[in-house]
N, C-alpha and C. Protein backbone atom coordinates (compact mmCIF):
# COMPACT_ATOMS: atom_id res chain seq x y z
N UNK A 1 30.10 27.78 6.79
CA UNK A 1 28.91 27.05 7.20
C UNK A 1 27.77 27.39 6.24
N UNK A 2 27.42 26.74 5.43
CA UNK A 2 25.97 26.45 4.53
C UNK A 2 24.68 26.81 5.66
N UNK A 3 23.80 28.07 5.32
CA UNK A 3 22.36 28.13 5.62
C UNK A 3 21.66 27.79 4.21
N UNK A 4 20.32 27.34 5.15
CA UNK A 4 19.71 27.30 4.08
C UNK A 4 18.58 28.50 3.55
N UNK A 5 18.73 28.81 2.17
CA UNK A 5 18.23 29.42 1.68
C UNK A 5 17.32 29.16 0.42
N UNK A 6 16.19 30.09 0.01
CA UNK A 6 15.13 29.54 -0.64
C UNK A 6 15.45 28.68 -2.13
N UNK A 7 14.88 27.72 -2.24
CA UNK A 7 16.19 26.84 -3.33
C UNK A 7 17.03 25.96 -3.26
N UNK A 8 17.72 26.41 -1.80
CA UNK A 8 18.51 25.27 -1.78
C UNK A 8 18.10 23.90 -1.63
N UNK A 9 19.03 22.88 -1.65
CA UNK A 9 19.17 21.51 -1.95
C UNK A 9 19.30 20.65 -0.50
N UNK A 10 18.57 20.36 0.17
CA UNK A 10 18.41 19.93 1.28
C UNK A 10 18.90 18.30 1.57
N UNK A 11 19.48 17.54 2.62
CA UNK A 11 19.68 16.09 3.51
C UNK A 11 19.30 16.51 4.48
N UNK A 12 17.93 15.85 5.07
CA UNK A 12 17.67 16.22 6.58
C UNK A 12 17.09 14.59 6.94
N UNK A 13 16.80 14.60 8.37
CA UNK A 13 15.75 13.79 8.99
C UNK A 13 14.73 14.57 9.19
N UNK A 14 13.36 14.37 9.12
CA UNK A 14 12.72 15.34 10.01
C UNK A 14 11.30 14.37 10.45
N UNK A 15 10.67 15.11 11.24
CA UNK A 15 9.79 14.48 12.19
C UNK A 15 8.69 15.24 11.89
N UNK A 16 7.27 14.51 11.86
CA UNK A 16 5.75 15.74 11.49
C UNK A 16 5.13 14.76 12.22
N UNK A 17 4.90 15.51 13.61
CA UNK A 17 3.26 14.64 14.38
C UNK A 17 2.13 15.60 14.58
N UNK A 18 1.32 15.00 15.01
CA UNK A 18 0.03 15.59 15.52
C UNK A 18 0.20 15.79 16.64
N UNK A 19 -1.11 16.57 17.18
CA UNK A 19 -1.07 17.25 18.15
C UNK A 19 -1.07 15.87 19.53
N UNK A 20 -1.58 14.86 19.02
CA UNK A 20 -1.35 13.45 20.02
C UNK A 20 0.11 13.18 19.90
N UNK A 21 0.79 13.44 19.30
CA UNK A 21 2.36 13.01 20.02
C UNK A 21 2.77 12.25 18.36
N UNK A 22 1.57 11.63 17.84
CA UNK A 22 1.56 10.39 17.02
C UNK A 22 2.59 11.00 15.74
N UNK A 23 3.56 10.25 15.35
CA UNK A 23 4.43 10.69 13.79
C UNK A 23 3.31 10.69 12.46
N UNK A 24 3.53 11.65 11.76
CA UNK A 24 2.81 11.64 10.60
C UNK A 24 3.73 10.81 9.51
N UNK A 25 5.20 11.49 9.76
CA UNK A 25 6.31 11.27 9.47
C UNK A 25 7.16 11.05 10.22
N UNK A 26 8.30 10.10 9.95
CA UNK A 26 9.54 9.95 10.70
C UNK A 26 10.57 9.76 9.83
N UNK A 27 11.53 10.13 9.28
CA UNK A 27 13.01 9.78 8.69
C UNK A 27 13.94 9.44 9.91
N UNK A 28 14.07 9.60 10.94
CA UNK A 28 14.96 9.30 11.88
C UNK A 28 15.72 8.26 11.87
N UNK A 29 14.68 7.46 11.77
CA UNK A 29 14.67 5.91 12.02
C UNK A 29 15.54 4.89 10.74
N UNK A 30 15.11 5.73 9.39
CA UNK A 30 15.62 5.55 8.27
C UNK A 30 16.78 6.14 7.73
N UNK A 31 16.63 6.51 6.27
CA UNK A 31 17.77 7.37 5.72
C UNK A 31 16.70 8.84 5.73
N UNK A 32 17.42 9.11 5.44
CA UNK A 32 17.24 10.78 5.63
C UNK A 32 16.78 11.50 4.19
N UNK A 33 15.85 12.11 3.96
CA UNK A 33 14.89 12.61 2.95
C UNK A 33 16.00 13.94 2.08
N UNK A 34 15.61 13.93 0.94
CA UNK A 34 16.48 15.11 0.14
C UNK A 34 14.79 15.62 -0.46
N UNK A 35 15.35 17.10 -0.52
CA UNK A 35 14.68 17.29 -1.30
C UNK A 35 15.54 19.10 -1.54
N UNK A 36 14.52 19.84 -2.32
CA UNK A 36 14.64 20.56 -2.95
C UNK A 36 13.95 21.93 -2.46
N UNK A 37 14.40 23.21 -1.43
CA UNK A 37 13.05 24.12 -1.13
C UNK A 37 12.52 24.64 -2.09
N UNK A 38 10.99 25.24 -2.31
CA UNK A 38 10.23 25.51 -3.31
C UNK A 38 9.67 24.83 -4.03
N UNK A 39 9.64 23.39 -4.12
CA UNK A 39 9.26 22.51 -5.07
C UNK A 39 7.47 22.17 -4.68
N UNK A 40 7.48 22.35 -3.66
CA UNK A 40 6.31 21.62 -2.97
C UNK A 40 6.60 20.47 -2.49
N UNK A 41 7.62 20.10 -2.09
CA UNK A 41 7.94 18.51 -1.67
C UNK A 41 7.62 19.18 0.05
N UNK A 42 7.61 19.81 0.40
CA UNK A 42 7.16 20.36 2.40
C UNK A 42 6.28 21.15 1.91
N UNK A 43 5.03 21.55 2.91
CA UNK A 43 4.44 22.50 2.94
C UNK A 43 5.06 24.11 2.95
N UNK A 44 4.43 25.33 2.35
CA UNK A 44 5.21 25.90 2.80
C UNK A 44 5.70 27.23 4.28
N UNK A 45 4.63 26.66 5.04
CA UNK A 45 4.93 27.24 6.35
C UNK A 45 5.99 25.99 6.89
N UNK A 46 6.60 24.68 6.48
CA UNK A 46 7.79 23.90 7.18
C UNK A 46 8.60 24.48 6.32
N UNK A 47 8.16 25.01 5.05
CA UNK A 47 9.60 25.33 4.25
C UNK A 47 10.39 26.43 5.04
N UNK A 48 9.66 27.81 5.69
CA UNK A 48 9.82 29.00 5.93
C UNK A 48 10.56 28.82 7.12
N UNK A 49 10.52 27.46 7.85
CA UNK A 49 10.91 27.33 9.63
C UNK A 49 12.00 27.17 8.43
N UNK A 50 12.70 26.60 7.68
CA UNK A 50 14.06 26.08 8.12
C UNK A 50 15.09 26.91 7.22
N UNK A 51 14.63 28.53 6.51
CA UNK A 51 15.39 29.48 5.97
C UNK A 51 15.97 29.89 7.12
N UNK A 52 17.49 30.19 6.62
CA UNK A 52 18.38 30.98 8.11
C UNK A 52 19.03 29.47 8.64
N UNK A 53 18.77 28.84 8.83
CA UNK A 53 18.61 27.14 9.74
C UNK A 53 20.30 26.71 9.13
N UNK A 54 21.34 26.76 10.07
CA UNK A 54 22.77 25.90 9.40
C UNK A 54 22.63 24.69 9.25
N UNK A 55 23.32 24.17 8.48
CA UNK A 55 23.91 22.84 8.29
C UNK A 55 24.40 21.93 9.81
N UNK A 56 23.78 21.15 10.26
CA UNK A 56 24.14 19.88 11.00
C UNK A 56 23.25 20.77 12.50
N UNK A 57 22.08 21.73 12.13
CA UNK A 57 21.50 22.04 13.12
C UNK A 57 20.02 21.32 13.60
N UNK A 58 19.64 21.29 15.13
CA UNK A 58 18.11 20.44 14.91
C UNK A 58 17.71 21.17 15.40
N UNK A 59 16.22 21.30 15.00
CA UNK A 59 15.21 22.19 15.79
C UNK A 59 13.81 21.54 15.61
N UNK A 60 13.09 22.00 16.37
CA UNK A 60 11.52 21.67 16.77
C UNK A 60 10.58 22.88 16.83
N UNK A 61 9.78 23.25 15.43
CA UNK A 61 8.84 23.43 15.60
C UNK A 61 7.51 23.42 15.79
N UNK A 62 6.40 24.68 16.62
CA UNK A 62 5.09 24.02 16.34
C UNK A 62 4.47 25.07 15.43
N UNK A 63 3.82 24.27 14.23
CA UNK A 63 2.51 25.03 14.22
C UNK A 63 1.28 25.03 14.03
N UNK A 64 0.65 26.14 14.15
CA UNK A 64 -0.47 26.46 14.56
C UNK A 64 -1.69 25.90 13.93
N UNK A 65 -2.64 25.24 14.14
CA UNK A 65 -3.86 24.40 14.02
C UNK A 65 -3.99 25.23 12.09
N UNK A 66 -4.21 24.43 11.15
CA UNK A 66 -3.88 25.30 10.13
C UNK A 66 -3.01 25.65 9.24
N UNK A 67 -1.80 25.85 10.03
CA UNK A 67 -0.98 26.69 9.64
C UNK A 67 -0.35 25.96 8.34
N UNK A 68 -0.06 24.75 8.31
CA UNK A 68 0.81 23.77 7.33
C UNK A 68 0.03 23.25 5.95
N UNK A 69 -1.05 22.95 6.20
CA UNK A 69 -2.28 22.86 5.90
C UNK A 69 -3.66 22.98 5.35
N UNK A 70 -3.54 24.42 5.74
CA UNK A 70 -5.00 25.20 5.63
C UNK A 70 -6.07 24.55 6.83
N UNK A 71 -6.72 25.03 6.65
CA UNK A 71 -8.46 25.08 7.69
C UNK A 71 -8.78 24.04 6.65
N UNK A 72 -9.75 23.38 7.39
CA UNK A 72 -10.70 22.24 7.21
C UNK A 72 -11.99 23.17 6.49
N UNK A 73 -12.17 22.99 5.13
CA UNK A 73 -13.06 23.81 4.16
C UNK A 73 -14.73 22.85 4.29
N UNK A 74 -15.29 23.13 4.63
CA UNK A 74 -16.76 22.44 4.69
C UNK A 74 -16.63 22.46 3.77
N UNK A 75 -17.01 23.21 2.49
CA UNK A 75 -16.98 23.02 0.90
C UNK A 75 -16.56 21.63 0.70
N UNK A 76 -15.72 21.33 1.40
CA UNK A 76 -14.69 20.02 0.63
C UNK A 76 -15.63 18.76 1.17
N UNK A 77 -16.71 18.76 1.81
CA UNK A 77 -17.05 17.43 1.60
C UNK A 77 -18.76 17.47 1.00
N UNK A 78 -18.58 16.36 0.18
CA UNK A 78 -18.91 16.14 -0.96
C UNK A 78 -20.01 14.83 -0.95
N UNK A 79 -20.95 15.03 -0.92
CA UNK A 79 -21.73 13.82 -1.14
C UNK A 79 -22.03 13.47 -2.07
N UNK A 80 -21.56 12.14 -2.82
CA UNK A 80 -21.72 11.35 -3.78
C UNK A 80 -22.39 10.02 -4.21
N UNK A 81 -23.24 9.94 -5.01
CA UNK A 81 -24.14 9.33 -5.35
C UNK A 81 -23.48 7.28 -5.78
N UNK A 82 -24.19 6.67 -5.06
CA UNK A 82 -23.30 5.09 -5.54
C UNK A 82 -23.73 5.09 -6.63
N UNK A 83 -24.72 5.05 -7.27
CA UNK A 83 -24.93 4.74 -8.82
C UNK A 83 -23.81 5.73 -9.29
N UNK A 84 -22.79 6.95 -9.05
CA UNK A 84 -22.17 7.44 -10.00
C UNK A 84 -21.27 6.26 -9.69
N UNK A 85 -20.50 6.18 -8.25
CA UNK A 85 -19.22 5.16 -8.34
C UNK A 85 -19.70 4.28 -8.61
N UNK A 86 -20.69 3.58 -8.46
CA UNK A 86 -20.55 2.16 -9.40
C UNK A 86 -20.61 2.48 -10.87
N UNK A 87 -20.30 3.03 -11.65
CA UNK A 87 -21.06 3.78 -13.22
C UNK A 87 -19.53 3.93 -13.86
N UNK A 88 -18.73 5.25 -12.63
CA UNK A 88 -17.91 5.65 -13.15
C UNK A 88 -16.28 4.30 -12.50
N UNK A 89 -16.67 3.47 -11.82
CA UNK A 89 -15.86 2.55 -11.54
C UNK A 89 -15.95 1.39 -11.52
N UNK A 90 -15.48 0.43 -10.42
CA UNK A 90 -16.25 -1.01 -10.30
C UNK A 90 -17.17 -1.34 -9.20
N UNK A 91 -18.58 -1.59 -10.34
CA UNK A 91 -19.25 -2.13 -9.63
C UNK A 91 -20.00 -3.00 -8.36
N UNK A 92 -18.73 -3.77 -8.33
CA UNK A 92 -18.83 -4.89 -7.05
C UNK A 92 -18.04 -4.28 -5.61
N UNK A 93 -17.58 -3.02 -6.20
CA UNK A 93 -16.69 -2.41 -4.58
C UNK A 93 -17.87 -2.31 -3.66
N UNK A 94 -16.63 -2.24 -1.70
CA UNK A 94 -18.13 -2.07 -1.40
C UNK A 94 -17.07 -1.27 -0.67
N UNK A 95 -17.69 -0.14 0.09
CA UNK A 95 -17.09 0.80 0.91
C UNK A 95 -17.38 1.14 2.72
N UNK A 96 -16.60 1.32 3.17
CA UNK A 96 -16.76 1.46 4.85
C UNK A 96 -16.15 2.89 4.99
N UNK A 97 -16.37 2.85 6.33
CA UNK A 97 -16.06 4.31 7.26
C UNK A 97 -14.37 4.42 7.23
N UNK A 98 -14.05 5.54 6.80
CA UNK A 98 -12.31 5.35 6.44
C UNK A 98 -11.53 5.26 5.18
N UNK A 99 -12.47 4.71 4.73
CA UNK A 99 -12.32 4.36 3.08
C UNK A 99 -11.39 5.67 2.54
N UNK A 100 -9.88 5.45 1.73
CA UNK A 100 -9.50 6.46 0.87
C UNK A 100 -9.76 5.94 -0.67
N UNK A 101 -10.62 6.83 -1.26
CA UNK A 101 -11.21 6.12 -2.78
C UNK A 101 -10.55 7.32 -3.71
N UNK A 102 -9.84 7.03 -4.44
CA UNK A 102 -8.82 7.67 -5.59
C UNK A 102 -10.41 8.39 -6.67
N UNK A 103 -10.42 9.89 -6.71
CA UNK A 103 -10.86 10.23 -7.99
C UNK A 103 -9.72 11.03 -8.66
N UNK A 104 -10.41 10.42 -10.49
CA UNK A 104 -9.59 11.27 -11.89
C UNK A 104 -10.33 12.63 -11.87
N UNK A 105 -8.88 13.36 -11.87
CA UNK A 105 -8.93 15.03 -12.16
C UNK A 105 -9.95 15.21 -13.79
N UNK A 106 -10.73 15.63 -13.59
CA UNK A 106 -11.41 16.50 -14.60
C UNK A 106 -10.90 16.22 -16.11
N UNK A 107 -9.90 16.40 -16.35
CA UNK A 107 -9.05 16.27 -17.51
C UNK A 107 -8.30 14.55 -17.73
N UNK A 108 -8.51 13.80 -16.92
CA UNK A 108 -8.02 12.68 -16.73
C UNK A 108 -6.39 12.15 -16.39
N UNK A 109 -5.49 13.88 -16.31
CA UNK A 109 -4.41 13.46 -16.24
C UNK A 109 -4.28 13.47 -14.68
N UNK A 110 -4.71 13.20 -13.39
CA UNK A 110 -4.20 13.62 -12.45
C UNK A 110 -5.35 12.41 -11.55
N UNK A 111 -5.10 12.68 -10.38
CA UNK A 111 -6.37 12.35 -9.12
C UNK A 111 -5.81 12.97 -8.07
N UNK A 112 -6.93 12.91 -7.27
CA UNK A 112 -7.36 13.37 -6.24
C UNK A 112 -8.37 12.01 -4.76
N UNK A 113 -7.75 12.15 -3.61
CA UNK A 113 -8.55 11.38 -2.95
C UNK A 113 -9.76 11.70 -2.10
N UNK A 114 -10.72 11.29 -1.54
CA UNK A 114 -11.46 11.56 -0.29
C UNK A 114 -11.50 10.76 0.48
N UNK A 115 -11.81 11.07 1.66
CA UNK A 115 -11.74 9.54 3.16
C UNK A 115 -13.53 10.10 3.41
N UNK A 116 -13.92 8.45 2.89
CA UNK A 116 -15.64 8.33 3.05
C UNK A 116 -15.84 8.70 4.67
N UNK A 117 -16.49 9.80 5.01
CA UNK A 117 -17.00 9.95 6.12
C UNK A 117 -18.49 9.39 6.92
N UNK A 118 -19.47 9.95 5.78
CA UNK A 118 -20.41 9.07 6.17
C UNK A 118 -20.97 8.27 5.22
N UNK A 119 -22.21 7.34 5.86
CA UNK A 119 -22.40 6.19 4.65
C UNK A 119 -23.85 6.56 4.72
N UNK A 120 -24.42 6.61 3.66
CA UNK A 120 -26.32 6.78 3.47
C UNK A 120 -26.30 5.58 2.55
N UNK A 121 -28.43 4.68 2.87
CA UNK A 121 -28.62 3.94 1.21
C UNK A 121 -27.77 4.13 0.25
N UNK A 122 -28.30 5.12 -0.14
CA UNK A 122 -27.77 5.09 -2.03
C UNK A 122 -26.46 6.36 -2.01
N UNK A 123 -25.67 6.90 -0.92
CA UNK A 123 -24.88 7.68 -1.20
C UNK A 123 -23.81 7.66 0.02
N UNK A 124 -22.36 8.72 -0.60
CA UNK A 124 -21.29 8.19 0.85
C UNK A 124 -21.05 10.14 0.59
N UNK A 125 -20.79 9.98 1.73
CA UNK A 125 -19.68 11.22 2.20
C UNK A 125 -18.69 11.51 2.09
N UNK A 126 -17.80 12.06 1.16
CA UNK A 126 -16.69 12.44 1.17
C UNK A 126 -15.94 13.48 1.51
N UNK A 127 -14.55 13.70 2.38
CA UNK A 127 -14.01 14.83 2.64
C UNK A 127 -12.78 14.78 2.00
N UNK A 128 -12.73 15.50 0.92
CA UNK A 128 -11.65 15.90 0.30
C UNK A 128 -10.54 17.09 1.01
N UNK A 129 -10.38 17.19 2.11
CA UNK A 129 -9.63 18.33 3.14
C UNK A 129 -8.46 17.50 3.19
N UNK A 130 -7.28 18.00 3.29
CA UNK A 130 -6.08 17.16 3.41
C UNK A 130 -6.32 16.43 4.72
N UNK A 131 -5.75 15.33 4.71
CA UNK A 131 -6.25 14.85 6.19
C UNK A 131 -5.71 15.61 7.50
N UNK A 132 -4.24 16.48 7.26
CA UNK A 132 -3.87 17.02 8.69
C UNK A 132 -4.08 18.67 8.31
N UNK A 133 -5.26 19.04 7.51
CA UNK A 133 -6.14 20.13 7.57
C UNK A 133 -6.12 20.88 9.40
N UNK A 134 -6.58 21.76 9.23
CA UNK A 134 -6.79 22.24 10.64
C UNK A 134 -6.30 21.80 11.71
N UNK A 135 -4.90 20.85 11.45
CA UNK A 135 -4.51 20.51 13.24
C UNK A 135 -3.35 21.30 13.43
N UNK A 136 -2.72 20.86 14.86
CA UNK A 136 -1.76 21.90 15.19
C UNK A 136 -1.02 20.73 14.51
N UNK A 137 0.36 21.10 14.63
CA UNK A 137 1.87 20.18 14.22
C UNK A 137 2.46 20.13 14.52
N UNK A 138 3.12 19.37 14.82
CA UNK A 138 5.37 19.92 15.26
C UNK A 138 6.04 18.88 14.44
N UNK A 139 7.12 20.04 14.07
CA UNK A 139 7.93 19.30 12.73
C UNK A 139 9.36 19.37 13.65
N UNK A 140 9.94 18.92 13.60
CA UNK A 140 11.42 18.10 13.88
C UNK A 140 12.14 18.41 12.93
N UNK A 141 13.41 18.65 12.96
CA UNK A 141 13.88 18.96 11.61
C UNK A 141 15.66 18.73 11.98
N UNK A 142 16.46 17.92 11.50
CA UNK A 142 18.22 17.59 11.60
C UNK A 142 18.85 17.80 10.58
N UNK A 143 19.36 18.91 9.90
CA UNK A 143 19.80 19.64 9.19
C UNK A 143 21.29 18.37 9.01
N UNK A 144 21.42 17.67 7.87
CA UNK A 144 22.39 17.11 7.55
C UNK A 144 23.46 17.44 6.63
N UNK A 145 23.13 17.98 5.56
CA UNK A 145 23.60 18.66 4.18
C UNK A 145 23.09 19.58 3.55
N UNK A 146 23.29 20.91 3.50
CA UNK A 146 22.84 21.96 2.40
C UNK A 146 23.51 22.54 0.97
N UNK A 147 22.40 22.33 0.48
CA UNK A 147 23.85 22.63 -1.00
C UNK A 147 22.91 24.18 -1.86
């Protein structure tokens, strides 16, 4: 019987909701996700639930507000000026409450998003915090294939 261990080569379904019940994720329903442990493809407090874990096993964990995540960093939101986004983008956008607006990494090879929180005249709010920052979780997890 195949456990999985750090590295290995994973076939699972797995399930990530919020603390409302709601799926963040679902494979169930679909085909079933591969990936790789260590890569960063899971966080790594979901990576750590499923070391030890056999092949064709399911389990349900929760965790803790945080835990997957990190804490919700005040630092991370960011008030930004519309004359920069209209300057540094297109002009004619217009933006609402919810808004996910794509910024280029520093160096131009990468981005990064924020979800506009609030809206002022001449400026918006941005929170760059992952969106499931500080909540609790439960991950689902159906161990299909380990290699």
């Amino acid at each position: 019987m195949n456990l999985v261990q750090p590295g290995s080569f994973l076939t699972l379904h797995y399930r990530l909701s919020g603390p409302d019940g709601a799926d963040v994720v679902n494979t169930f329903a679909d085909k079933p996700a591969t990936l790789s442990l260590g890569t960063g493809q899971l966080a790594p407090a979901m990576e750590s639930r499923l070391i030890g874990l056999a092949e064709g096993s399911r389990e349900c964990f929760a965790l803790a507000p945080g835990e997957a995540f990190g804490e919700r960093n005040p630092q991370m939101l960011q008030r930004v000026p519309l004359a920069m986004l209209h300057e540094l983008g297109d002009a004619d956008v217009s933006y609402a409450l919810g808004d996910v607006v794509r910024f280029p990494t520093p160096d131009g090879q990468g981005a990064f998003a924020g979800v506009v929180r609030e809206m002022g005249d001449d400026w918006l709010l941005f929170d760059f915090n992952h969106p499931l920052a500080g909540q609790a979780l439960n991950f689902e997890v159906q161990l299909i294939g380990v290699l």
